[in-house]
Each structure stands twice: as C-alpha cells, then as structure tokens.
C-alpha atoms as a PDB file:
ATOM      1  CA  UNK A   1     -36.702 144.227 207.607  1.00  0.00           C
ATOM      2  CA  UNK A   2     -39.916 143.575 205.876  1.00  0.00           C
ATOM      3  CA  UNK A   3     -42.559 145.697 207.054  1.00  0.00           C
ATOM      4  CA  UNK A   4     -46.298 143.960 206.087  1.00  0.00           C
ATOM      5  CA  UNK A   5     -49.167 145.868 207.569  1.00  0.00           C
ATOM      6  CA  UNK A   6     -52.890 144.107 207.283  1.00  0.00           C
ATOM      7  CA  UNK A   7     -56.118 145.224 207.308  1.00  0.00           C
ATOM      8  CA  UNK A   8     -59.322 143.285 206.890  1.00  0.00           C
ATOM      9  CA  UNK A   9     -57.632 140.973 204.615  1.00  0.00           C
ATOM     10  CA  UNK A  10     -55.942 144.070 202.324  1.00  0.00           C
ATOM     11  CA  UNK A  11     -51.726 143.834 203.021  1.00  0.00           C
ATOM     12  CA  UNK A  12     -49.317 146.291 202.087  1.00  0.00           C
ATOM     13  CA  UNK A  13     -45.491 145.123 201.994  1.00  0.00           C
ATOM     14  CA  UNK A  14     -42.515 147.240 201.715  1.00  0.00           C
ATOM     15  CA  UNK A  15     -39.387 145.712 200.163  1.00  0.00           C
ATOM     16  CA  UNK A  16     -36.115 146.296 200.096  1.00  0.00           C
ATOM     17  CA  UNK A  17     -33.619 144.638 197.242  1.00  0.00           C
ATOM     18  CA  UNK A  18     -32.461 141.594 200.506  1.00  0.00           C
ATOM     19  CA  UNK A  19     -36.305 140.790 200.749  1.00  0.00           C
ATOM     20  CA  UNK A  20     -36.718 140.297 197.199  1.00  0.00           C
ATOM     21  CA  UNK A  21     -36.519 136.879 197.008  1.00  0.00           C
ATOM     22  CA  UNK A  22     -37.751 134.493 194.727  1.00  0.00           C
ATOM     23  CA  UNK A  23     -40.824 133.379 196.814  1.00  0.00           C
ATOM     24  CA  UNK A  24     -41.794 136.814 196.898  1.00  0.00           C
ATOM     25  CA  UNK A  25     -41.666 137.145 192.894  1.00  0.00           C
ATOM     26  CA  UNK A  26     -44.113 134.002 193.012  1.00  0.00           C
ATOM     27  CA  UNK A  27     -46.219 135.382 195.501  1.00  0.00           C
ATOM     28  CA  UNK A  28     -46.040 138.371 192.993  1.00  0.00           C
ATOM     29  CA  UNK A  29     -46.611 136.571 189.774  1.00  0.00           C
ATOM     30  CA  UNK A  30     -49.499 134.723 191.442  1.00  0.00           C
ATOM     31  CA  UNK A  31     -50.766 138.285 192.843  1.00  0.00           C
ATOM     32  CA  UNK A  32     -50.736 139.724 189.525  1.00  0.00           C
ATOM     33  CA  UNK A  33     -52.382 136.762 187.640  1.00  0.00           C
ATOM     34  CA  UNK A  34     -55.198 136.671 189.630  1.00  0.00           C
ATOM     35  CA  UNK A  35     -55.807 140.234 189.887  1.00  0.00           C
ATOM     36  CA  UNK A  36     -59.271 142.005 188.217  1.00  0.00           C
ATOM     37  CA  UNK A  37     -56.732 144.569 187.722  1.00  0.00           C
ATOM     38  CA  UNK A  38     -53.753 145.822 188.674  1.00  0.00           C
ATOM     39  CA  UNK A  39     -51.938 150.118 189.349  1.00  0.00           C
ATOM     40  CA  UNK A  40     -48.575 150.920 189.593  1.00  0.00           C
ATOM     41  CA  UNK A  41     -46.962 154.481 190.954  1.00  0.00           C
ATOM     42  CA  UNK A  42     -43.457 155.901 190.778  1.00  0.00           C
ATOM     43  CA  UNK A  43     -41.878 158.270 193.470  1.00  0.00           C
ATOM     44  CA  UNK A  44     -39.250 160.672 192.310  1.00  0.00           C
ATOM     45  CA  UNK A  45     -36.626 162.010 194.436  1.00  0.00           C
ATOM     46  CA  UNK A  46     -38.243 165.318 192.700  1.00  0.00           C
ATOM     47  CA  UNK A  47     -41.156 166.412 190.367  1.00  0.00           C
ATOM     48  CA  UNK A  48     -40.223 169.991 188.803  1.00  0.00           C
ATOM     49  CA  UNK A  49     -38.453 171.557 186.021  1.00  0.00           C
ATOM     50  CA  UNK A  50     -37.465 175.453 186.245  1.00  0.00           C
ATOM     51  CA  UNK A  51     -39.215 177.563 184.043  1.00  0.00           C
ATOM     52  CA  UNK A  52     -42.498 174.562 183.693  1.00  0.00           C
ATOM     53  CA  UNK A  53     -45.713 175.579 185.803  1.00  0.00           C
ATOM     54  CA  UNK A  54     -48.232 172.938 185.935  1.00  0.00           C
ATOM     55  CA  UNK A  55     -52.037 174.489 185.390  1.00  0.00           C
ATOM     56  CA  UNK A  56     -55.350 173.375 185.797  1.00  0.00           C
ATOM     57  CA  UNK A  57     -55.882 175.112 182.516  1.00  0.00           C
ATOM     58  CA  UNK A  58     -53.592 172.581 180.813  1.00  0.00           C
ATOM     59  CA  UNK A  59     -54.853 170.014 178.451  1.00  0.00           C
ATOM     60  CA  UNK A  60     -53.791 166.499 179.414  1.00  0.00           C
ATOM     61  CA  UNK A  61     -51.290 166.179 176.598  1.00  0.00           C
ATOM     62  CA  UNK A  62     -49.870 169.607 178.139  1.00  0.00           C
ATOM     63  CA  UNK A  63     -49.408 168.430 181.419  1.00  0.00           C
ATOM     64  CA  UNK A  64     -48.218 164.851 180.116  1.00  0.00           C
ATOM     65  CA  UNK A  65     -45.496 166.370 178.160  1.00  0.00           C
ATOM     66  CA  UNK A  66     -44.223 168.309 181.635  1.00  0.00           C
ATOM     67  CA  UNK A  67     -44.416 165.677 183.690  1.00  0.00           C
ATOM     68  CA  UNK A  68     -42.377 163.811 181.280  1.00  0.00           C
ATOM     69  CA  UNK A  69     -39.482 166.097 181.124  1.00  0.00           C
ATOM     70  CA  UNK A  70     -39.509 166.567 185.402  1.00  0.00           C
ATOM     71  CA  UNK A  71     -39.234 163.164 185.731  1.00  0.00           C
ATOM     72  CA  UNK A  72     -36.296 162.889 182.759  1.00  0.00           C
ATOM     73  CA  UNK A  73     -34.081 165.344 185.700  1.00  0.00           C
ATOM     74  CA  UNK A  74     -35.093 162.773 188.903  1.00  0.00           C
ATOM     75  CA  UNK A  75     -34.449 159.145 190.117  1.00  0.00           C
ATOM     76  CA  UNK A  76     -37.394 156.758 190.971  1.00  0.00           C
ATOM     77  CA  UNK A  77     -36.729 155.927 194.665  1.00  0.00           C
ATOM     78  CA  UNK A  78     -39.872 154.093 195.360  1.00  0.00           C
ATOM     79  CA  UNK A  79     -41.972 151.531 192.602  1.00  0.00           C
ATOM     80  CA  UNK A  80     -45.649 150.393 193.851  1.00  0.00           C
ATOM     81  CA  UNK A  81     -47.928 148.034 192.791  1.00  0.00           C
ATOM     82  CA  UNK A  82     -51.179 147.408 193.474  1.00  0.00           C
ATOM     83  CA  UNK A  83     -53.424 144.068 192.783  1.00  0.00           C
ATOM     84  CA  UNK A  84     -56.993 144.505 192.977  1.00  0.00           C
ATOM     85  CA  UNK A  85     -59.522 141.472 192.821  1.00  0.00           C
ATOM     86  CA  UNK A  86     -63.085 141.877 192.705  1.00  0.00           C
ATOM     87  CA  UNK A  87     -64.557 139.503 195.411  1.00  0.00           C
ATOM     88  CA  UNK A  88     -68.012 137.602 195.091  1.00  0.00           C
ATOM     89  CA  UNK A  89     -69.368 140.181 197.666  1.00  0.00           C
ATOM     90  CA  UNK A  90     -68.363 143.210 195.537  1.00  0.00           C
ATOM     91  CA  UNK A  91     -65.399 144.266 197.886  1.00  0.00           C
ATOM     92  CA  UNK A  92     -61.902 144.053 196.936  1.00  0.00           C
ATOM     93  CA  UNK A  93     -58.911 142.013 197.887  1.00  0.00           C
ATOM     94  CA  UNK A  94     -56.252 144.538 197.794  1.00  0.00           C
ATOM     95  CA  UNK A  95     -52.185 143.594 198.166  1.00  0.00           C
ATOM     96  CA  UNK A  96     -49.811 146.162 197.680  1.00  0.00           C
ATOM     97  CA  UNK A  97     -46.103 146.264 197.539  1.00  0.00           C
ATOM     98  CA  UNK A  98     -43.666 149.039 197.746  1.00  0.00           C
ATOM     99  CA  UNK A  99     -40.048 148.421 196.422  1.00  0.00           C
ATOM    100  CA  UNK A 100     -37.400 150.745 197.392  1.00  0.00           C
ATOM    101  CA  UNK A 101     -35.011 151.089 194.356  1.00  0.00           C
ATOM    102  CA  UNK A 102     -32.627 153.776 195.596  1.00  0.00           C
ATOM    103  CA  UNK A 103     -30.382 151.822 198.982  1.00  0.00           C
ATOM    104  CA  UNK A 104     -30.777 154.539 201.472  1.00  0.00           C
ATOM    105  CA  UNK A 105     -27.122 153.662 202.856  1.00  0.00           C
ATOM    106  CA  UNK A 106     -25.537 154.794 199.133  1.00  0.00           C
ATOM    107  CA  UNK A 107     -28.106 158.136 199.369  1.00  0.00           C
ATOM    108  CA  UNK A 108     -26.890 161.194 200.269  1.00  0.00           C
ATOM    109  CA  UNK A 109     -29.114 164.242 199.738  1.00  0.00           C
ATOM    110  CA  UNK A 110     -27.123 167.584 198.847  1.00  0.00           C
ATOM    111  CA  UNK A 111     -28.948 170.610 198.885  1.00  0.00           C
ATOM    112  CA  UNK A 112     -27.297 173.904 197.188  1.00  0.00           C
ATOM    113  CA  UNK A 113     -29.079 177.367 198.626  1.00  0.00           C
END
C-alpha cells in the first residue's frame, strides 16, 4: 500500500517495488526535470565498522573515507529523493519519495550477542 502524506502542497510517498509502476517513473522523471534542485539519502541496515571512531576532529576526507568502508559491510534498505522547486513566492514545492529496496517479507534480522 502506498502511503502519500501532504502538507501545504509538499507530498512525501513511500514505495514499495508493486507501486513502482511506470506512471510513477513519469511522475518521477517529470518531478526531477522540473526541479531547482534535487537530494538523495541512503539508509543502511547499519553504519559502523569495528575498530573506526568517527570524530569531530576529523577532516572531511577522514570521515569520507570511514563512512565509505561502513557502508561497504551494510545493505541500503531505504533510497530517498527529494525534488525541490523554487516557487515565484520564494517557498518551495517539495515531493519526496522513499523506495524500499530490501522486501521486508525476505528480511530476517539475526542478532549474535
């Protein structure tokens, strides 16, 4: 089931892999196209690596380089995108759109203590 929340003209739509259809990768295209500009996010079913501390002290490259190996270990469960357009009263037209990439009924979480 789709779930599409609104508010003031801003909609965020969570999709799973039966609602992707090809009306909603028009509606996306379309989105996109006319966007001022557009984010995306990942979720990870984790975000650490033994051993790797993150710091505030780190430079950016530092903390690029061990965010890049977490996410190596980890499966992306959740893509979003963002559109943004800059309306003619300076406010913005936001959609978003969350895909679910990992079927929850194939997902089993084991946890080792």
């Amino acid at each position: 089931t789709t779930t599409t929340t609104t508010t003031a003209a801003n909609t965020t739509m969570d999709v799973t892999l039966s609602e992707f259809t090809q009306e909603l990768v028009e509606t996306l295209r379309v989105s996109v196209k006319r966007a001022s500009f557009c984010a995306f996010d990942l979720e990870f079913t984790g975000l650490s690596v033994p051993g790797q501390r993150i710091s505030y002290l780190d430079t950016i490259e530092e903390r690029y380089m061990k965010m890049r190996a977490a996410v190596t270990d980890f499966v992306p469960v959740q893509f979003g995108l963002s559109t943004f357009r800059l309306e003619s009263d300076g406010s913005y037209l936001v959609h978003t759109y969350n895909f679910y990439t990992l079927p929850q009924e194939n997902y089993n979480i084991t946890v080792n203590i």
